[in-house]
PDB file of N, CA and C in Angstrom:
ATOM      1  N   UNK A   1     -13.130  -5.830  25.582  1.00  0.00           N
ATOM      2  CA  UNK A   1     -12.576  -6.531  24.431  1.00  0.00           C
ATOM      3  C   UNK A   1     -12.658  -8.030  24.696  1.00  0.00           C
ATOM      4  N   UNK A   2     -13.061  -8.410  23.723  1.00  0.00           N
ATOM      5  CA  UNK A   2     -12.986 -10.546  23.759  1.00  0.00           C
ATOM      6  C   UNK A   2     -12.052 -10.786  22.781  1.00  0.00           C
ATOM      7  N   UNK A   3     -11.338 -11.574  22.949  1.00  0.00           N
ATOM      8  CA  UNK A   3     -10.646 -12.104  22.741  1.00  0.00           C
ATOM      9  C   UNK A   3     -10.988 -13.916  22.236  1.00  0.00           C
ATOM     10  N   UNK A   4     -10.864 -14.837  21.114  1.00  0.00           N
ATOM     11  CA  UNK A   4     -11.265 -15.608  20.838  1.00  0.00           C
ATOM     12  C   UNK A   4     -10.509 -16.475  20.028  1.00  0.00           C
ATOM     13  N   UNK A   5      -9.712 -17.743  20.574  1.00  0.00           N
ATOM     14  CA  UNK A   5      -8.768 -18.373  19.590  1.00  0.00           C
ATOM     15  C   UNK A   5      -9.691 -19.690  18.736  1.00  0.00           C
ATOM     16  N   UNK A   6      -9.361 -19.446  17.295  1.00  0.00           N
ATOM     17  CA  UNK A   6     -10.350 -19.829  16.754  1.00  0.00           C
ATOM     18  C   UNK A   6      -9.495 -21.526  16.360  1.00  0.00           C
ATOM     19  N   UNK A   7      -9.396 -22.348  16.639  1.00  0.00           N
ATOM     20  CA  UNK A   7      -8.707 -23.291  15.857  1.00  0.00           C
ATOM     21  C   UNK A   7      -9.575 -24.223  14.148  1.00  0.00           C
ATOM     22  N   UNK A   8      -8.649 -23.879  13.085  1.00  0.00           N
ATOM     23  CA  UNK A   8      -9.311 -24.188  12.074  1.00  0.00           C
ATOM     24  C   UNK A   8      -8.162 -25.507  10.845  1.00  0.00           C
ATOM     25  N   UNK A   9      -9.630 -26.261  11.186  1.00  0.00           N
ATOM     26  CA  UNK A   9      -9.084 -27.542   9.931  1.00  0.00           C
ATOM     27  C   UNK A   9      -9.473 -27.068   8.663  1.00  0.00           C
ATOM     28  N   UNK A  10      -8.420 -27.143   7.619  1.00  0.00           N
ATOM     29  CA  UNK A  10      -8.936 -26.713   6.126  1.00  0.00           C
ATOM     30  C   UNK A  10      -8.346 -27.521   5.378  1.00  0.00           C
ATOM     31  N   UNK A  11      -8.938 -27.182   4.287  1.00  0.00           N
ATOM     32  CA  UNK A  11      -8.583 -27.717   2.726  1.00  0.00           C
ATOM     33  C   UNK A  11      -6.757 -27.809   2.766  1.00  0.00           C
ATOM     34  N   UNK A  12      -5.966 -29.282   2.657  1.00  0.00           N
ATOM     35  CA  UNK A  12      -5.132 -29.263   3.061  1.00  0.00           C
ATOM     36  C   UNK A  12      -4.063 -28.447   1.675  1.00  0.00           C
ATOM     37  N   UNK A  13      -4.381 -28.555   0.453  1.00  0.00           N
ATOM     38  CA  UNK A  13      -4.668 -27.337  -0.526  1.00  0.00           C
ATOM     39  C   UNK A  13      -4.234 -26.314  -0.814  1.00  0.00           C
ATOM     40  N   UNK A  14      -5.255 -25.935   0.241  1.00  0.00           N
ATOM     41  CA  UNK A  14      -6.002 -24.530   0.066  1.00  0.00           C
ATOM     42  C   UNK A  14      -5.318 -23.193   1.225  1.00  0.00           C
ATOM     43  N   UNK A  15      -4.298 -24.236   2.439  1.00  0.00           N
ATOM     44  CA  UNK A  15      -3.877 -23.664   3.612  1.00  0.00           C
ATOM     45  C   UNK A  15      -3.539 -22.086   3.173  1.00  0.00           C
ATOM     46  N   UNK A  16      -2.752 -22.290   2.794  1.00  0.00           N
ATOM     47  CA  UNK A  16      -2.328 -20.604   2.415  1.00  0.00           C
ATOM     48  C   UNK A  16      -3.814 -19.360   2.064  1.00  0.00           C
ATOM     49  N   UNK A  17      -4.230 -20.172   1.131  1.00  0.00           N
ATOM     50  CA  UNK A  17      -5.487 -19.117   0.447  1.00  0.00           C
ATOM     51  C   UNK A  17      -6.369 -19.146   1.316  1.00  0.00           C
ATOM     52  N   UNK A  18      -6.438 -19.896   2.395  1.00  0.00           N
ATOM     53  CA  UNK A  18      -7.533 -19.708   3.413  1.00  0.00           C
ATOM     54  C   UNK A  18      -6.934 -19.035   4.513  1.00  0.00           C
ATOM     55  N   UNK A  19      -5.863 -18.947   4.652  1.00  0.00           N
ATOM     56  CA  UNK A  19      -5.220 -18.201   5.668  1.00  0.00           C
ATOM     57  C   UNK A  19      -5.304 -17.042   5.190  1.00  0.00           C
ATOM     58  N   UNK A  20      -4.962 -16.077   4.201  1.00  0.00           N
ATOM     59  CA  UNK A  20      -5.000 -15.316   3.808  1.00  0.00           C
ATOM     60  C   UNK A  20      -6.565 -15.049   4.040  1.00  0.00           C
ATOM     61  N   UNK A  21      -7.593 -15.508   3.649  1.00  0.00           N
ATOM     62  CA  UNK A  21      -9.100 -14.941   3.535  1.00  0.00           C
ATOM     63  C   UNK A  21      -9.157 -14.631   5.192  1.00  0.00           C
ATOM     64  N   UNK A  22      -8.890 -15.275   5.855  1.00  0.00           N
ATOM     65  CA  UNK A  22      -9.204 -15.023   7.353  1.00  0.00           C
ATOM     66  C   UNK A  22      -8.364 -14.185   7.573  1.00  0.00           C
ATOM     67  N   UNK A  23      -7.461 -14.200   7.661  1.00  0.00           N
ATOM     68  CA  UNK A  23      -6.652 -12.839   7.899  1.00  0.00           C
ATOM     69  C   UNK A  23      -7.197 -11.312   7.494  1.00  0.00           C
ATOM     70  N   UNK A  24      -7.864 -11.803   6.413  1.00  0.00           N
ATOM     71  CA  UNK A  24      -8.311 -10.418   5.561  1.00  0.00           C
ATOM     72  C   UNK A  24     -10.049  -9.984   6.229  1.00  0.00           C
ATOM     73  N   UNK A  25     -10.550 -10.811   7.047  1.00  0.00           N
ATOM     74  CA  UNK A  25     -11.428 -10.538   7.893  1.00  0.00           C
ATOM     75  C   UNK A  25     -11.669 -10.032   9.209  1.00  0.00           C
ATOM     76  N   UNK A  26     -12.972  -8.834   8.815  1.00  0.00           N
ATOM     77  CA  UNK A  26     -12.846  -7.818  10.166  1.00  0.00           C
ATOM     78  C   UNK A  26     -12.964  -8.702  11.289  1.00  0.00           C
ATOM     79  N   UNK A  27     -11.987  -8.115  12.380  1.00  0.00           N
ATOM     80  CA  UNK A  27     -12.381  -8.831  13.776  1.00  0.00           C
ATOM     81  C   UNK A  27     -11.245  -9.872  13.624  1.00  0.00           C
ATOM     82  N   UNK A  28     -10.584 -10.050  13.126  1.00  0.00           N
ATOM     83  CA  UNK A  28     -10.036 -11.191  12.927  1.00  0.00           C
ATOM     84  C   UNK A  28      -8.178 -10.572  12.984  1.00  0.00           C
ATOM     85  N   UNK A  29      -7.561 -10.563  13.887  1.00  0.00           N
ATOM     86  CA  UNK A  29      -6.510  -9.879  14.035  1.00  0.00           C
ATOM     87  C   UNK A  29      -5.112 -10.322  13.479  1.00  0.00           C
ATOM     88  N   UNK A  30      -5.154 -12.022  13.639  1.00  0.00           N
ATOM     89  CA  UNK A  30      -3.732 -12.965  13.178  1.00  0.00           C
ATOM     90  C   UNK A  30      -4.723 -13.992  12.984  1.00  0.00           C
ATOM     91  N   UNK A  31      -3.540 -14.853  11.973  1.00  0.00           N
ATOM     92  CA  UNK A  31      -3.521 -15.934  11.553  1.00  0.00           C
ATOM     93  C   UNK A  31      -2.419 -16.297  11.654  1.00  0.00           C
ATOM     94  N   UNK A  32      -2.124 -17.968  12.142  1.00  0.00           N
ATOM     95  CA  UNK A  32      -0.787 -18.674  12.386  1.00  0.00           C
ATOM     96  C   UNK A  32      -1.056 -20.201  11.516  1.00  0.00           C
ATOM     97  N   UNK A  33      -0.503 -20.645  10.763  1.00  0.00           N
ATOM     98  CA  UNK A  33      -0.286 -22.158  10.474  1.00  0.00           C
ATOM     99  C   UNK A  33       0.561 -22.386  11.377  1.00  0.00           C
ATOM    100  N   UNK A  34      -0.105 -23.874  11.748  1.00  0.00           N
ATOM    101  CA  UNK A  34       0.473 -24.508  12.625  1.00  0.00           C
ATOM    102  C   UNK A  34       0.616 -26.268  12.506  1.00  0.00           C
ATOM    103  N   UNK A  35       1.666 -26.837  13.644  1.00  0.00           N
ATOM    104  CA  UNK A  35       1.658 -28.255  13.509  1.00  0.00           C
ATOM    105  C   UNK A  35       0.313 -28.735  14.470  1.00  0.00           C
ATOM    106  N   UNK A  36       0.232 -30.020  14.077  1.00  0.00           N
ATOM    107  CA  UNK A  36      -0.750 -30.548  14.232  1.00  0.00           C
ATOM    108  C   UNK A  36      -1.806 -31.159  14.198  1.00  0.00           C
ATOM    109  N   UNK A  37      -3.027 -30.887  14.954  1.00  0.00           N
ATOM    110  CA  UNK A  37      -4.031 -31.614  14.816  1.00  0.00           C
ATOM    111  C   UNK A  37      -5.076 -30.404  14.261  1.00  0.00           C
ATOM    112  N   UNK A  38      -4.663 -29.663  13.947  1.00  0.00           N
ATOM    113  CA  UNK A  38      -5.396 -28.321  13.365  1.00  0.00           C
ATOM    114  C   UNK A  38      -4.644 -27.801  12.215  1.00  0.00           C
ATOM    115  N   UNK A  39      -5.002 -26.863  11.305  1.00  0.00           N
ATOM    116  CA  UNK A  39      -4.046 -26.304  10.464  1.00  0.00           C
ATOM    117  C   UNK A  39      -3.725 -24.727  10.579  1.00  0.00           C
ATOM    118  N   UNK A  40      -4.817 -24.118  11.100  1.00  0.00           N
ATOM    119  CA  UNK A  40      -4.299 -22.345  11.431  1.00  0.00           C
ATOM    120  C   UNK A  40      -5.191 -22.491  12.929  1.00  0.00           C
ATOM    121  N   UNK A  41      -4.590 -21.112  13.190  1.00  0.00           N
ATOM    122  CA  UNK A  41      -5.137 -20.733  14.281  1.00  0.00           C
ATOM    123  C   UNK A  41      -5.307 -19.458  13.781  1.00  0.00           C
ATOM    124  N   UNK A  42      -6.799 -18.428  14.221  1.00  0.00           N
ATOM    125  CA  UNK A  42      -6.987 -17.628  14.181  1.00  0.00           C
ATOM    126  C   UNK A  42      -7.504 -16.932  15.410  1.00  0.00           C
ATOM    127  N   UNK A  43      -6.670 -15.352  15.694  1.00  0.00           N
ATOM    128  CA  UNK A  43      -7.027 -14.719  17.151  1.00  0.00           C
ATOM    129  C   UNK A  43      -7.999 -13.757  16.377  1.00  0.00           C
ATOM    130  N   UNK A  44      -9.335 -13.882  16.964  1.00  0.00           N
ATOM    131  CA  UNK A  44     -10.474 -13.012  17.040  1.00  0.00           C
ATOM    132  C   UNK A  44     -10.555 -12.011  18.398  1.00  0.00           C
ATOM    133  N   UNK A  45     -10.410 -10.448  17.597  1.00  0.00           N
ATOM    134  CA  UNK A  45     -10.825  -9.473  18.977  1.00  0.00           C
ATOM    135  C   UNK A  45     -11.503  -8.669  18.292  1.00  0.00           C
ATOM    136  N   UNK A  46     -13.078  -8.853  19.456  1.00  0.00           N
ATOM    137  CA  UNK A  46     -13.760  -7.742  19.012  1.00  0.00           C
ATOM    138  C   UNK A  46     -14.608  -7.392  20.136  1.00  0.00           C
ATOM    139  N   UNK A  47     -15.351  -6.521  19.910  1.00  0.00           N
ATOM    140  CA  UNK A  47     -16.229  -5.696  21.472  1.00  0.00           C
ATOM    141  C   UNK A  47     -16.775  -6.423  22.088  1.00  0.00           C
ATOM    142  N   UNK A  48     -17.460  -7.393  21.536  1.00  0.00           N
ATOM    143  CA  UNK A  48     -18.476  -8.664  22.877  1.00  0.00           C
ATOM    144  C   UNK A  48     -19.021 -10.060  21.925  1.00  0.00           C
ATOM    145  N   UNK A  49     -19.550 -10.452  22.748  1.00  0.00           N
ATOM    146  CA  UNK A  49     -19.513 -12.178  21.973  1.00  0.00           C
ATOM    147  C   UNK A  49     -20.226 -12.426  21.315  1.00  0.00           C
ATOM    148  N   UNK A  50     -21.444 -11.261  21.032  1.00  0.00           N
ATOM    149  CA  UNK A  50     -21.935 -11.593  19.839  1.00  0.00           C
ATOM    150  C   UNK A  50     -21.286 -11.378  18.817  1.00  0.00           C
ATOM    151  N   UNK A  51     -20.040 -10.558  18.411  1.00  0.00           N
ATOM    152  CA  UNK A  51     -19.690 -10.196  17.610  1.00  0.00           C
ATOM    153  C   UNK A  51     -18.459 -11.675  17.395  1.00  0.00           C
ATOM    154  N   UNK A  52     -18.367 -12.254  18.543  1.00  0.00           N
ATOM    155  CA  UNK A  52     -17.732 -13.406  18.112  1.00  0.00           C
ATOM    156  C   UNK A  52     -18.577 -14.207  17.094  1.00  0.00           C
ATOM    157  N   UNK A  53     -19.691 -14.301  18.005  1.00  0.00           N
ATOM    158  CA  UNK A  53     -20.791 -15.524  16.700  1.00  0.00           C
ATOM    159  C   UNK A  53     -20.449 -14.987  15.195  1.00  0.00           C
ATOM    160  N   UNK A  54     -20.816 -13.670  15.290  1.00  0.00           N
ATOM    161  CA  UNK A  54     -20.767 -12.969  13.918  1.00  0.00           C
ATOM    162  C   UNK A  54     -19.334 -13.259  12.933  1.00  0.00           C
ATOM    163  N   UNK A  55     -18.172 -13.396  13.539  1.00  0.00           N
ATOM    164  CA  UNK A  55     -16.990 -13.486  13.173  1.00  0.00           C
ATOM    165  C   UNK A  55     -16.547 -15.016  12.665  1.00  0.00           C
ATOM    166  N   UNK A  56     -17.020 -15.684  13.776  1.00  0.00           N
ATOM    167  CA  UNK A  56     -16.686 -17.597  13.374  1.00  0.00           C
ATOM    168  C   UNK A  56     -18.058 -17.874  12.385  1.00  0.00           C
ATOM    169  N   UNK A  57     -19.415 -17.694  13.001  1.00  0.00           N
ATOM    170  CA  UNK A  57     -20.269 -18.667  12.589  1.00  0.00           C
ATOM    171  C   UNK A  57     -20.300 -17.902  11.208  1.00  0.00           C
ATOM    172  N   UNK A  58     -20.567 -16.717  10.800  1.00  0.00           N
ATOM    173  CA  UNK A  58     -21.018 -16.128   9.494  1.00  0.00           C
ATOM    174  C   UNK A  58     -19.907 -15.811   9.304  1.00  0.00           C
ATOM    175  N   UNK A  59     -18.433 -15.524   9.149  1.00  0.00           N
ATOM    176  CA  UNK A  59     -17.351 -15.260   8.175  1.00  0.00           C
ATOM    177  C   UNK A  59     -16.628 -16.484   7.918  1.00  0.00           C
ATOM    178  N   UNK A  60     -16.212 -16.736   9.201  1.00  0.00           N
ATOM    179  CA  UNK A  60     -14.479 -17.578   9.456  1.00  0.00           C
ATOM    180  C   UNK A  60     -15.224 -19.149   8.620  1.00  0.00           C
ATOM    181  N   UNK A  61     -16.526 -19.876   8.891  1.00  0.00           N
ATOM    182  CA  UNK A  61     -17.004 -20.983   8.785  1.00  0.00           C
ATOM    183  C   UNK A  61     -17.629 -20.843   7.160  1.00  0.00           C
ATOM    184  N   UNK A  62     -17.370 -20.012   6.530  1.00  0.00           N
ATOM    185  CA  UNK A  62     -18.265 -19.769   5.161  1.00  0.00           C
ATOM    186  C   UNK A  62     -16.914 -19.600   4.287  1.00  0.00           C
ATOM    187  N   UNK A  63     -15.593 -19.390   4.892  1.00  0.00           N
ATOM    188  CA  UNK A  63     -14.671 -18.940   3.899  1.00  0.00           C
ATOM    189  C   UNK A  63     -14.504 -20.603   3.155  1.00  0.00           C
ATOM    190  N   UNK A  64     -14.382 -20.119   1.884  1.00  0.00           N
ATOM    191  CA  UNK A  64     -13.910 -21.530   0.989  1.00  0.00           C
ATOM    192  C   UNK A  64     -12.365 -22.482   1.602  1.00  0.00           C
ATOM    193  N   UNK A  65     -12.952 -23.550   1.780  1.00  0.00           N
ATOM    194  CA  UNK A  65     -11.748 -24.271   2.182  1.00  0.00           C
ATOM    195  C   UNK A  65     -11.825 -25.007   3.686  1.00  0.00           C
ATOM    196  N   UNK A  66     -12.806 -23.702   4.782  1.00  0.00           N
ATOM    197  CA  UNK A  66     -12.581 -24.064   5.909  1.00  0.00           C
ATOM    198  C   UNK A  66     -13.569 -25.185   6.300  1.00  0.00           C
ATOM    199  N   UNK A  67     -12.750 -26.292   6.657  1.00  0.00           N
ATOM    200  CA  UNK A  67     -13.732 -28.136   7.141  1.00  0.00           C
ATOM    201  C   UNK A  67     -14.047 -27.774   8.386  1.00  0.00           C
ATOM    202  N   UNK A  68     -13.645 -27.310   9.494  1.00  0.00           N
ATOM    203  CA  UNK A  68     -14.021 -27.162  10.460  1.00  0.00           C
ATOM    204  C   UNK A  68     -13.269 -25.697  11.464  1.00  0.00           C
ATOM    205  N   UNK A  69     -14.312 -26.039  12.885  1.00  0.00           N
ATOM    206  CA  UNK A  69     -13.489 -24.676  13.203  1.00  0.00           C
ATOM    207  C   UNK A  69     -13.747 -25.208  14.997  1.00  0.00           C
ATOM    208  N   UNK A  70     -13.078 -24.735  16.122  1.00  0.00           N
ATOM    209  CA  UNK A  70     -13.161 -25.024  17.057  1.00  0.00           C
ATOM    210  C   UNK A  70     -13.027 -23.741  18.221  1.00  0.00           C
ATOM    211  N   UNK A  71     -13.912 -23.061  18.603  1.00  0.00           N
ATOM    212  CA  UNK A  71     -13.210 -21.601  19.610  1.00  0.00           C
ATOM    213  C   UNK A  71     -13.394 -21.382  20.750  1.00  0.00           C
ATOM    214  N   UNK A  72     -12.289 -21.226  21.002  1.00  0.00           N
ATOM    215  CA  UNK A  72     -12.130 -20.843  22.691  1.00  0.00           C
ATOM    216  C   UNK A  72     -11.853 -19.549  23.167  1.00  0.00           C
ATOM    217  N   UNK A  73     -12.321 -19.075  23.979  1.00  0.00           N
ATOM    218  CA  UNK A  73     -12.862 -17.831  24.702  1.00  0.00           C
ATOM    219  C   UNK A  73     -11.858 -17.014  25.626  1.00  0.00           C
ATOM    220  N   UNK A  74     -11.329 -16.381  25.622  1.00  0.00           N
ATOM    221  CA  UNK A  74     -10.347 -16.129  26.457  1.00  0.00           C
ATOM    222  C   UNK A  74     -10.467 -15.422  27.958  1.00  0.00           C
ATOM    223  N   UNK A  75     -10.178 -15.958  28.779  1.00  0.00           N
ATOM    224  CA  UNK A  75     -10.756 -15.003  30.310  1.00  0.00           C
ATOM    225  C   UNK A  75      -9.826 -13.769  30.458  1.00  0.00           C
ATOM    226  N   UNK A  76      -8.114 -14.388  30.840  1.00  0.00           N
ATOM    227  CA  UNK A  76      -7.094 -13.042  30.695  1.00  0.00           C
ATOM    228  C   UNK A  76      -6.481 -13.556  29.875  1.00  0.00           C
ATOM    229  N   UNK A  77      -5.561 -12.340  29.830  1.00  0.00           N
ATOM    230  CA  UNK A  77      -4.494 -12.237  28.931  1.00  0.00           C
ATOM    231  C   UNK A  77      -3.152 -12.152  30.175  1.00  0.00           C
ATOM    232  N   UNK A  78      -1.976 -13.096  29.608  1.00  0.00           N
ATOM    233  CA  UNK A  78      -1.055 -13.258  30.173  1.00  0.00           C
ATOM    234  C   UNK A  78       0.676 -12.417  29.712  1.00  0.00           C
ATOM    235  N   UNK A  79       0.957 -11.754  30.051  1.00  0.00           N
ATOM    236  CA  UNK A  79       2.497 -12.424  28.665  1.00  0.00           C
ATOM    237  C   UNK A  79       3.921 -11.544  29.626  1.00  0.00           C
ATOM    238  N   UNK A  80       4.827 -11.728  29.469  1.00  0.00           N
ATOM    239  CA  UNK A  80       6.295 -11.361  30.018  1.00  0.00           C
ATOM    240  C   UNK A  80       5.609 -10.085  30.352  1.00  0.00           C
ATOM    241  N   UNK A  81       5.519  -9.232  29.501  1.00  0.00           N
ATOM    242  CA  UNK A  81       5.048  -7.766  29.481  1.00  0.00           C
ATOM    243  C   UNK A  81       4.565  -6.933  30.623  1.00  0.00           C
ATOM    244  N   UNK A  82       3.372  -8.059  31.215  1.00  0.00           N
ATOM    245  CA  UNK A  82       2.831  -7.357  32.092  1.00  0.00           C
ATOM    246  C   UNK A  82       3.406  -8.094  33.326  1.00  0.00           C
ATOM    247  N   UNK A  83       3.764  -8.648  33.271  1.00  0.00           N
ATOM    248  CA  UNK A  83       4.704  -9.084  34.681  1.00  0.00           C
ATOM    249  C   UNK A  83       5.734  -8.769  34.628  1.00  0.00           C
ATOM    250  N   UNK A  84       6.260  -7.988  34.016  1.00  0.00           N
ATOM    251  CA  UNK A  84       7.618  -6.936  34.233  1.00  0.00           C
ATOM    252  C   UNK A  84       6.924  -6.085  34.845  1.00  0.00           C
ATOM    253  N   UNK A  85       5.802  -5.172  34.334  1.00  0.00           N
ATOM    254  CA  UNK A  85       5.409  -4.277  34.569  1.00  0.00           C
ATOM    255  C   UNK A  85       4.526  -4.891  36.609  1.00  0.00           C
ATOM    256  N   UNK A  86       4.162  -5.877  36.433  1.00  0.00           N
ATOM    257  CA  UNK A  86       3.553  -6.242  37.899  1.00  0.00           C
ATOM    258  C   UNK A  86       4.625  -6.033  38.762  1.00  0.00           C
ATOM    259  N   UNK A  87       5.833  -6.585  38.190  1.00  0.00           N
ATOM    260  CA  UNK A  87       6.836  -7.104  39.742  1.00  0.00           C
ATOM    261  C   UNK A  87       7.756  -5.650  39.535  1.00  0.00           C
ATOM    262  N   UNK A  88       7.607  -4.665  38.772  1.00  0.00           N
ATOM    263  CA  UNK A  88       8.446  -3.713  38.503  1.00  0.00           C
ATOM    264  C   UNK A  88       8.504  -2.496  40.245  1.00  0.00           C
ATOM    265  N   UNK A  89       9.727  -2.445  41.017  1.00  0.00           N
ATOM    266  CA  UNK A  89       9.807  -1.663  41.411  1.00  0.00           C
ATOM    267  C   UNK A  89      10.224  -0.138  41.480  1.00  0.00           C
ATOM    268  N   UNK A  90      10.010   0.222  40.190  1.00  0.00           N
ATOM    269  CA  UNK A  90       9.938   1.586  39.613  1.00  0.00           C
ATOM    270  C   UNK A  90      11.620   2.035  39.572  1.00  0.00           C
ATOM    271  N   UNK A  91      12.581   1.474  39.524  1.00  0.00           N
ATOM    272  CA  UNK A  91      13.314   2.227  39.705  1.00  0.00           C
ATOM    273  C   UNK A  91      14.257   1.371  37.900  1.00  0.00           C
ATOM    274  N   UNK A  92      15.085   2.418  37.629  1.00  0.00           N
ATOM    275  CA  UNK A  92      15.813   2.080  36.213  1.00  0.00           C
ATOM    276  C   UNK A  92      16.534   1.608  36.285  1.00  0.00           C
TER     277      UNK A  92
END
């Protein structure tokens, strides 16, 4: 699985209706508005990185509204979750 955080400048507008279109795209798991120097963030997961190209360059970059887009690649995945589960010495 890849994992791919997409950061996207849009139609200042249009934020909502473009959030929504990306959201509503395969491969495309969340959408967040956010503060900043960006306006959404979108998490892309899909089987391998071509299917990233396929996801930013031909969906996410064609939806109406979106000015730009910026993505970064993810190596791991971090979160509370699995470091409960790392430091967990099995007992209840």
């Amino acid at each position: 699985m890849v994992t791919a955080i997409v950061f996207v400048k849009a139609d200042v507008a249009r934020i909502p209706e473009v959030a929504e279109q990306l959201a509503a795209l395969d491969g495309v798991s969340e959408v967040y508005s956010v503060t900043g120097q960006i306006d959404l963030i979108a998490l892309v997961r899909v089987s391998n990185h071509d299917q990233v190209a396929d996801v930013v360059a031909d969906r996410i970059n064609k939806v109406p509204g979106v000015l730009s887009t910026e993505t970064h690649i993810a190596f791991r995945a971090y979160s509370s979750h699995d470091l409960e589960a790392a430091f967990s010495l099995g007992a209840d």
